[in-house]
Protein backbone atom coordinates (compact mmCIF):
# COMPACT_ATOMS: atom_id res chain seq x y z
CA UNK A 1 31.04 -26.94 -66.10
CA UNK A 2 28.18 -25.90 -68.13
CA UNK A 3 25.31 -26.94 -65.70
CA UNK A 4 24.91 -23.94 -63.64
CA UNK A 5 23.50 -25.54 -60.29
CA UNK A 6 26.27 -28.38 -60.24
CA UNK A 7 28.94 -25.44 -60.32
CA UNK A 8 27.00 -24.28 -57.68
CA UNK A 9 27.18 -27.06 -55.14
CA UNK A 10 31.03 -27.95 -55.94
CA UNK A 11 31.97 -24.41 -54.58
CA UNK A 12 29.39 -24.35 -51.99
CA UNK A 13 30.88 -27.60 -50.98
CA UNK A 14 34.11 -26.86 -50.99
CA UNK A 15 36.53 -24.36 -50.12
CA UNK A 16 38.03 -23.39 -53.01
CA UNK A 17 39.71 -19.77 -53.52
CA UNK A 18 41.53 -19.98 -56.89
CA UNK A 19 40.23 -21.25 -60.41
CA UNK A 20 42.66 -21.96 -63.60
CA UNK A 21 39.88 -22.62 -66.29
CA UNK A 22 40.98 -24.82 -69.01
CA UNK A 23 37.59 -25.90 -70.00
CA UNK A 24 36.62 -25.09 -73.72
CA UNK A 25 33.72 -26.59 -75.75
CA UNK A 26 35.54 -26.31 -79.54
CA UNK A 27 33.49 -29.18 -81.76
CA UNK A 28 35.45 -32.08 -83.43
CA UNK A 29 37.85 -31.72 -85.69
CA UNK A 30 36.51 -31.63 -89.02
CA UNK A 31 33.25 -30.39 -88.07
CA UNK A 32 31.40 -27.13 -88.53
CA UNK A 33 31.58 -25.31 -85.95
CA UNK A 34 27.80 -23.83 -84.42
CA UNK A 35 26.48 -21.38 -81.81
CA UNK A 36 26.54 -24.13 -79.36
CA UNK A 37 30.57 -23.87 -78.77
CA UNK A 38 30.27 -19.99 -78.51
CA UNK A 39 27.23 -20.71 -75.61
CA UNK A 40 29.03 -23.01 -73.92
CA UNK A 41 32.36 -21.71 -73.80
CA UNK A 42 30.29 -18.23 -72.01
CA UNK A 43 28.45 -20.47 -69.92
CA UNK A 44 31.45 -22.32 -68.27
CA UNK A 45 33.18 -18.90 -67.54
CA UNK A 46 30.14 -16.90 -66.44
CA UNK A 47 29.64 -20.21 -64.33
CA UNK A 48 33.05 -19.95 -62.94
CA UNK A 49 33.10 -16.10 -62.77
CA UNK A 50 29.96 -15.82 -60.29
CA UNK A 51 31.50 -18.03 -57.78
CA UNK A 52 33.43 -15.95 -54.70
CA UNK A 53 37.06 -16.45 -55.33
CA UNK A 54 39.91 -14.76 -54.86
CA UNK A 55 41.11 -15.00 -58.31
CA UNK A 56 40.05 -16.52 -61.68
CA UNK A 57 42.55 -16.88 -65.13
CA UNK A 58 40.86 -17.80 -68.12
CA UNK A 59 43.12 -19.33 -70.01
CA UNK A 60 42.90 -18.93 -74.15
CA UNK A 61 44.41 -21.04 -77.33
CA UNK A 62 45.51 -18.43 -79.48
CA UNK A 63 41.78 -18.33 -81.28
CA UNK A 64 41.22 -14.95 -79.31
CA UNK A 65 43.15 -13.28 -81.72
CA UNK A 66 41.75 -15.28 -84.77
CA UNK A 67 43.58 -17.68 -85.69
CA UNK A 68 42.29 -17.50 -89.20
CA UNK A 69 45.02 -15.23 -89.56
CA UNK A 70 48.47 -15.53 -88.85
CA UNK A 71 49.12 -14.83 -84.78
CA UNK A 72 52.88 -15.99 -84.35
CA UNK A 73 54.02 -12.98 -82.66
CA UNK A 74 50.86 -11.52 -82.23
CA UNK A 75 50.96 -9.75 -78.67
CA UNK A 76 48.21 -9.39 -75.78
CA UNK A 77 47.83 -5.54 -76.66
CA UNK A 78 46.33 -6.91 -80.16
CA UNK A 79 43.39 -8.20 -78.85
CA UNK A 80 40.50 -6.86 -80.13
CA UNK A 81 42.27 -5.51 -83.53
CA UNK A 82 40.28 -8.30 -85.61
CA UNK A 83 37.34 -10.16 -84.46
CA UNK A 84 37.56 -13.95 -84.88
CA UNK A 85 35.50 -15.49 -87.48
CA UNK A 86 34.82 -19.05 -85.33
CA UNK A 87 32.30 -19.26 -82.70
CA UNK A 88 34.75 -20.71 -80.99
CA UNK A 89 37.66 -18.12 -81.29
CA UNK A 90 34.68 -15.37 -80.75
CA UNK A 91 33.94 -16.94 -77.29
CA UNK A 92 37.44 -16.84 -76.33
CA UNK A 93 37.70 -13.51 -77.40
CA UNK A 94 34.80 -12.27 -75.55
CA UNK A 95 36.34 -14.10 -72.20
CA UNK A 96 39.62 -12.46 -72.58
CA UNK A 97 37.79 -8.78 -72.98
CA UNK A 98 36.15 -9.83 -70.03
């Protein structure tokens, strides 16, 4: 999903109206995360986003709303009351404001 060109083809190949996006780039478990999530992550939706469909859902894991900090009954009007720390909750958040 994150090379541009073979996004490309599959749609021009196909005829495809709807996408559910599911893809996420998050690290290992463990590891640090780096910039490299937070790229990816923008590059598989901006990837997905260009393509003529009638309809695109991103969904996200909770991370949107930073889950550094308790979210349990956070609701989607929150979003964009804290910034996430992670690259990988920042992506996500920058998706959903999308």
């Amino acid at each position: 999903m994150c090379d541009t060109e073979s996004v490309n083809k599959l749609f021009s190949e196909n005829s495809i109206s709807r996408i559910i996006n599911c893809a996420a780039k998050t690290g290992f478990i463990g590891e640090p995360q780096t910039v490299k999530e937070f790229y990816e992550n923008i590059l598989i939706h901006e990837n997905l986003s260009r393509q003529s469909t009638e309809l695109l859902i991103s969904f996200g894991s909770g991370d949107e709303f930073d889950h550094g900090k308790e979210i349990a009954n956070v609701r989607e009007s929150f979003l964009g009351n804290r910034i996430p720390e992670s690259f990988y909750g920042f992506s996500k958040y920058v998706i959903a404001k999308r």
